[in-house]
Protein backbone atom coordinates (compact mmCIF):
# COMPACT_ATOMS: atom_id res chain seq x y z
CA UNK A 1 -31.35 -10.21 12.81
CA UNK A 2 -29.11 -7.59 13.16
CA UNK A 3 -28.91 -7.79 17.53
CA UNK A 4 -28.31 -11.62 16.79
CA UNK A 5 -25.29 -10.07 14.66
CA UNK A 6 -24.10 -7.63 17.01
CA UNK A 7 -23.64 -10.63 19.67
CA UNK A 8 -22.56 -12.77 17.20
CA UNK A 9 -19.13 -10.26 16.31
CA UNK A 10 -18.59 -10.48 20.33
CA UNK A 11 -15.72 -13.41 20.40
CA UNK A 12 -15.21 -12.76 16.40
CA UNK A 13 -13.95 -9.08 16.74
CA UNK A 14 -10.70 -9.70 18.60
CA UNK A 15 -9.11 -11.65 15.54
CA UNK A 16 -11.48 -9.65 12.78
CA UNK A 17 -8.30 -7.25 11.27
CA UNK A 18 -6.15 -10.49 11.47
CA UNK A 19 -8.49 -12.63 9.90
CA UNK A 20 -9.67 -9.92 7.11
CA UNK A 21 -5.86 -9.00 6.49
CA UNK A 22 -6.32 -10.06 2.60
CA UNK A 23 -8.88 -6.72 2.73
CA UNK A 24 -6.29 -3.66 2.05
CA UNK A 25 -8.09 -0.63 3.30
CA UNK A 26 -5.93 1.78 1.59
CA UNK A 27 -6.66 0.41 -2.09
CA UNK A 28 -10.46 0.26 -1.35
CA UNK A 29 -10.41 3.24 0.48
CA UNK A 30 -8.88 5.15 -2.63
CA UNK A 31 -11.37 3.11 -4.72
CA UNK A 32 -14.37 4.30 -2.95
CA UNK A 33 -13.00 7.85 -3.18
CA UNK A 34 -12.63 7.91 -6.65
CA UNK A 35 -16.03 7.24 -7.02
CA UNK A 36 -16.65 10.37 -4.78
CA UNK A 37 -14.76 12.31 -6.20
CA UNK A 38 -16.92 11.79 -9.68
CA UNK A 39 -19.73 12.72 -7.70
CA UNK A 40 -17.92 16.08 -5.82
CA UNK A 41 -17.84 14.48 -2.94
CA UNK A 42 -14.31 15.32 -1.90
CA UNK A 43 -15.42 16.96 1.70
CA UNK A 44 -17.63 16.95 4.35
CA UNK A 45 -19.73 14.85 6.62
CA UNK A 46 -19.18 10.96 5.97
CA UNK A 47 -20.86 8.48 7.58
CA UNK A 48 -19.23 4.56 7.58
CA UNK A 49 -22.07 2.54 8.55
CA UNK A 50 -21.71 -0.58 9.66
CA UNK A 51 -18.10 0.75 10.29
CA UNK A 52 -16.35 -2.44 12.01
CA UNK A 53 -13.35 -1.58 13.68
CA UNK A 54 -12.57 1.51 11.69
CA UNK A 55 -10.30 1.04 9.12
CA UNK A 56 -12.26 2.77 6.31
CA UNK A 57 -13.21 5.71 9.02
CA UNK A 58 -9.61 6.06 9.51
CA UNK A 59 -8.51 6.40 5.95
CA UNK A 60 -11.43 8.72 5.12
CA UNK A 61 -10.31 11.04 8.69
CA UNK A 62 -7.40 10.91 6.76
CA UNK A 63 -8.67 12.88 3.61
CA UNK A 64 -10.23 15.16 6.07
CA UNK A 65 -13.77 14.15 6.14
CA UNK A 66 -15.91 14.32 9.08
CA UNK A 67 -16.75 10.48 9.78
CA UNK A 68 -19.21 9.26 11.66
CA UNK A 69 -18.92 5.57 12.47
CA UNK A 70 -21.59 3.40 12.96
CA UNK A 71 -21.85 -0.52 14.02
CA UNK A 72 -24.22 -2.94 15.94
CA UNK A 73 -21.04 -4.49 17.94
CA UNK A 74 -19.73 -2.72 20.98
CA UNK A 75 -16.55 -5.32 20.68
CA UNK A 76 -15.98 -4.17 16.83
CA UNK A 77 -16.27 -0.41 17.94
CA UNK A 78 -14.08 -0.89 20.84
CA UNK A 79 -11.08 -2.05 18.85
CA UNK A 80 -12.25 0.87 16.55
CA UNK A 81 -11.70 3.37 19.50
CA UNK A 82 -8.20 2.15 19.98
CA UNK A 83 -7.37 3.05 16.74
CA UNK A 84 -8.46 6.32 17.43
CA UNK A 85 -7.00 6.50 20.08
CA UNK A 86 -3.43 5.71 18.38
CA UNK A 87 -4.07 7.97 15.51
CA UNK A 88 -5.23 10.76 16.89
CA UNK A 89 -8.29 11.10 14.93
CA UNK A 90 -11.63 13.05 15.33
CA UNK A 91 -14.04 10.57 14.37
CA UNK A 92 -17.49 9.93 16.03
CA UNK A 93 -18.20 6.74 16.66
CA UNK A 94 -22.23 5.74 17.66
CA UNK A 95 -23.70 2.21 18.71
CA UNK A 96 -26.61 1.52 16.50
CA UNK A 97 -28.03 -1.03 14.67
CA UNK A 98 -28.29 0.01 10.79
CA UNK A 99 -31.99 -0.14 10.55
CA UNK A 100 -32.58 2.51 13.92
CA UNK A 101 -30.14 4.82 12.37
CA UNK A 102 -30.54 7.80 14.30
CA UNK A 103 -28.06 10.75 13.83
CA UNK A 104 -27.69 14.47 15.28
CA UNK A 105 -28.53 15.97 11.75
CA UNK A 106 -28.03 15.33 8.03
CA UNK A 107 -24.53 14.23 6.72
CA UNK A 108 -23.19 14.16 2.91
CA UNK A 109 -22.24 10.76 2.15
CA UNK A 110 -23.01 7.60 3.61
CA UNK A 111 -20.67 4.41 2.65
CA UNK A 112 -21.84 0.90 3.83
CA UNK A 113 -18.91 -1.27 2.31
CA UNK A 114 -17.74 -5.11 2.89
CA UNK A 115 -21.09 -6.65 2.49
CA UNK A 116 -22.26 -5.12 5.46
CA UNK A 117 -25.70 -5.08 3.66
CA UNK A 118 -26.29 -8.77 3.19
CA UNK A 119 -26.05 -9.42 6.71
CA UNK A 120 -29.68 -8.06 6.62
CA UNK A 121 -31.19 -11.19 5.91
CA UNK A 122 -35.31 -9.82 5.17
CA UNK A 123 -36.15 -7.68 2.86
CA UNK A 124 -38.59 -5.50 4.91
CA UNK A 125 -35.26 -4.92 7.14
CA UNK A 126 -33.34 -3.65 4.19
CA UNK A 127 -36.09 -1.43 3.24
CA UNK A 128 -36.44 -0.23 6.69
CA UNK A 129 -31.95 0.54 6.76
CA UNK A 130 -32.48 2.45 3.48
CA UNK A 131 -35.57 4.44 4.92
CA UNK A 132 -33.21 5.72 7.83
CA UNK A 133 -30.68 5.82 5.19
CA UNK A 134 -32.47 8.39 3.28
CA UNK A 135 -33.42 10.51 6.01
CA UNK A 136 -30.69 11.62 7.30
CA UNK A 137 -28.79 12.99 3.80
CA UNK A 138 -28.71 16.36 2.77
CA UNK A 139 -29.40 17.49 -0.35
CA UNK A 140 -27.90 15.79 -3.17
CA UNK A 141 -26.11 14.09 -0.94
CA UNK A 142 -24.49 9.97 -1.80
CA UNK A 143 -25.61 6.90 -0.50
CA UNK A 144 -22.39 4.62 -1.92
CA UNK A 145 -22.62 0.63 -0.87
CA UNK A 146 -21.58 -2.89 -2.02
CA UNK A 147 -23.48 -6.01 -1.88
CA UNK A 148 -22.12 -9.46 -2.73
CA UNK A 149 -24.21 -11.18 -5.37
CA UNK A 150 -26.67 -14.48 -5.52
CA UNK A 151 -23.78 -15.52 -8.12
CA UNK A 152 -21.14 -15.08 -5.31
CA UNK A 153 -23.16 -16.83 -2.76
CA UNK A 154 -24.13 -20.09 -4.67
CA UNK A 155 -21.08 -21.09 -6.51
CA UNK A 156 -18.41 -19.12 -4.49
CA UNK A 157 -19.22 -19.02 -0.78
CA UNK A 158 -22.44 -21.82 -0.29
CA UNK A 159 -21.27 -24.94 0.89
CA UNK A 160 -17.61 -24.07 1.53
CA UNK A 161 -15.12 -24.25 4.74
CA UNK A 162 -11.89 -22.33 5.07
CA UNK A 163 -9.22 -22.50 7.25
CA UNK A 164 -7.31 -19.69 8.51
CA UNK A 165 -3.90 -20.52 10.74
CA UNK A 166 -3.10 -17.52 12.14
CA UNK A 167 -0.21 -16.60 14.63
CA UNK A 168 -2.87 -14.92 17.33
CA UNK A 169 -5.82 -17.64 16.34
CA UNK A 170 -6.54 -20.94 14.40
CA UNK A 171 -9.78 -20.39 12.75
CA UNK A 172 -12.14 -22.84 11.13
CA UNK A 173 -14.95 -21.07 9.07
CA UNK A 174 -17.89 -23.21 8.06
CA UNK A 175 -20.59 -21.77 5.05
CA UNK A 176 -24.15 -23.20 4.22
CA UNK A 177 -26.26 -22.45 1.20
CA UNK A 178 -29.84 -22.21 2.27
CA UNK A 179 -33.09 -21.29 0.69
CA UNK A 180 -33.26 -17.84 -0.44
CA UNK A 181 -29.48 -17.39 -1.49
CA UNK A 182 -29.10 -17.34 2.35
CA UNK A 183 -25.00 -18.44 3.27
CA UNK A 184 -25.58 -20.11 6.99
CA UNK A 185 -21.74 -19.01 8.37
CA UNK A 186 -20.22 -20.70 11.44
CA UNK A 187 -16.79 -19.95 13.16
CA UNK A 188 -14.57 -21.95 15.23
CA UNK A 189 -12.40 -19.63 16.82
CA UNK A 190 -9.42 -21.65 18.70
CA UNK A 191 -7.11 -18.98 20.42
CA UNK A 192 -3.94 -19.96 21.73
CA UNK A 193 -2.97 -19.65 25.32
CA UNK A 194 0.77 -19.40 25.72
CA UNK A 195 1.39 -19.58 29.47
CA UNK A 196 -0.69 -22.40 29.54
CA UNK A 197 0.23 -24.29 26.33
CA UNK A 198 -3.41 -24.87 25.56
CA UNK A 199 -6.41 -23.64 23.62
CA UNK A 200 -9.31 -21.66 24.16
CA UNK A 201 -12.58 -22.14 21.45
CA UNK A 202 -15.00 -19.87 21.21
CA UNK A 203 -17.66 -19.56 18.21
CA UNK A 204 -19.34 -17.39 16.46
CA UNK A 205 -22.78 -17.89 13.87
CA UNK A 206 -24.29 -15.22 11.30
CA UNK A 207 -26.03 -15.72 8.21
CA UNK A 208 -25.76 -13.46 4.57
CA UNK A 209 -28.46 -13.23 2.28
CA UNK A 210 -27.81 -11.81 -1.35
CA UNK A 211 -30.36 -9.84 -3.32
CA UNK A 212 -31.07 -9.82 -6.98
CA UNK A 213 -30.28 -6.51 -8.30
CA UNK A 214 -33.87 -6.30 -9.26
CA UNK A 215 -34.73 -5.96 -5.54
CA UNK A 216 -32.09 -4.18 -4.13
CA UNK A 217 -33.39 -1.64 -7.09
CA UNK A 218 -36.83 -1.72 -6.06
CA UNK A 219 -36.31 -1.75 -2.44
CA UNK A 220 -33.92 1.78 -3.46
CA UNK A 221 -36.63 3.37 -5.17
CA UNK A 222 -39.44 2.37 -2.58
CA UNK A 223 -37.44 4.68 0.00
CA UNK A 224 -37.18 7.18 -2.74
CA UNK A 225 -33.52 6.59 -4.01
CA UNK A 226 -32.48 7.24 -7.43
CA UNK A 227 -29.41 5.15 -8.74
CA UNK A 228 -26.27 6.77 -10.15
CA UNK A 229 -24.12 4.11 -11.25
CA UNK A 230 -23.31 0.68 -10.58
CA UNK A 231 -20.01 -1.16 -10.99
CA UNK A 232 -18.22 -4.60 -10.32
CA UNK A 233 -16.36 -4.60 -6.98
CA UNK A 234 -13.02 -2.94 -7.24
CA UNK A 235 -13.39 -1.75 -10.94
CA UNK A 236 -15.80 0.98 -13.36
CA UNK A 237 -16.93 -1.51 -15.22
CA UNK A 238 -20.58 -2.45 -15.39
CA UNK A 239 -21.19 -5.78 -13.39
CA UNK A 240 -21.45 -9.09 -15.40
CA UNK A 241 -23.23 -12.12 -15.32
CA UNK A 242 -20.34 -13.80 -12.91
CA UNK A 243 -19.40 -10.35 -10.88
CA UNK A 244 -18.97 -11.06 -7.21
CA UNK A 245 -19.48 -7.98 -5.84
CA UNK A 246 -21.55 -4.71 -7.20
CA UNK A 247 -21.16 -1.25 -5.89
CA UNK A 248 -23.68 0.93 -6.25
CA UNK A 249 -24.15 4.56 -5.82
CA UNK A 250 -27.64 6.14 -5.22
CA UNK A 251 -28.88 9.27 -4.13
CA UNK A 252 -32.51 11.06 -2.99
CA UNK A 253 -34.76 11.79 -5.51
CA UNK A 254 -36.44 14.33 -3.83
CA UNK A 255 -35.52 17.45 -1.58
CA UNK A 256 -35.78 16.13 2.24
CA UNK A 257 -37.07 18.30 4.76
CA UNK A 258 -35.41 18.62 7.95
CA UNK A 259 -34.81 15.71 10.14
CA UNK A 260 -37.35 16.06 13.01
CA UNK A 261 -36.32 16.99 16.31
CA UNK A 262 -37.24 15.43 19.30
CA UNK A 263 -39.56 16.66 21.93
């Protein structure tokens, strides 16, 4: 699933900041930190996986973390690199998908944000990301990640089409619920060719499947997380019966020994 995403985010990452510009970074950036912050998280190694083009890595660089950015899509990560490359910034940035994880060592925090989680669509996959997950985190280190909800999927995105008129691109974005609380998502990308006076469509497919918080639960204890807390997206309240979004933050419940080393 998640190479069928990392080609899918090929035509789509040109226009993603434009098209996500209702997302501000700084607000959920601060948000997120908060939350690590209640944890004593306020340094060392971070690691943004499933990292998109950056934004988050940049505003955690900011605070002076060491980031680490991971993502699937070498078009995502490249527009992530020019924003580097404009700010200056020391952050890592690795090609991976989420469930081969493979790091140089141990880091302190891991954040997964923006429903990067629901594009794994089977639950042995999710397992399998939380299993890597877990093996790379020091000590008492924090697994923090959001999720979009089966309430989110059926009544808010299943079933729905949005348009998006943009100056750089004219968007049409296409949802449908399946079995399984799976959303079936299909974009239209029309990009407009000034010299020309014409259009150019591309399109892009991808699919998000939300998880009960029974199983995300399990599946966090069966690679030998412990949860912390749990909130409704944005907020430190305890989700609700119609919450869109839940954050969670987990950590190890055992000491890890070191990662192995290759031969």
């Amino acid at each position: 699933m998640n190479k069928a995403l990392a080609d899918s985010y090929g035509n789509f990452a040109p226009f993603y900041d434009e098209l996500t510009g209702n997302i501000d970074y700084e607000k959920r950036g601060r948000y997120f930190h908060k939350i690590l912050q209640q944890h004593g998280k306020e340094k060392g190694i971070l690691l943004d996986l499933a990292c998109g083009t950056g934004s988050l890595s940049e505003f955690f660089a900011r605070l002076n973390y060491e980031v680490i950015g991971v993502d699937a899509s070498e078009e995502m990560l490249s527009v992530a690199m020019e924003k580097k490359l404009e700010t200056g910034s020391d952050i890592v940035y690795l090609c991976q998908r989420m469930e081969e994880l493979d790091l140089f060592g141990t880091v302190d925090i891991v954040l997964c944000a923006l429903d990067s989680l629901n594009h794994i669509t089977d639950a042995e996959t999710l397992q399998r990301v939380f299993e890597r997950i877990s093996l790379f985190l020091n000590e008492d280190a924090l697994f923090l990640f959001d999720m979009n909800t089966v309430y989110k999927h059926e009544m808010i995105l299943g079933n729905q089409t949005f348009v998006y008129d943009m100056d750089s691109v004219y968007c049409v974005w296409q949802n449908r619920l399946l079995p399984e609380h799976v959303v079936e998502i299909e974009l239209d990308l029309f990009e407009y060719d000034k010299e020309n006076d014409c259009y150019y469509r591309s399109q892009e497919s991808f699919s998000e499947r939300a998880y009960s918080r029974e199983t995300v639960l399990f599946l966090l204890e069966q690679a030998g997380f412990e949860l912390l807390e749990e909130y409704e997206g944005d907020t430190f309240s305890p989700p609700g019966r119609e919450t869109q979004r839940v954050v969670y933050a987990a950590r190890n419940r055992v000491c890890k020994n070191a990662v192995p080393q290759e031969e």
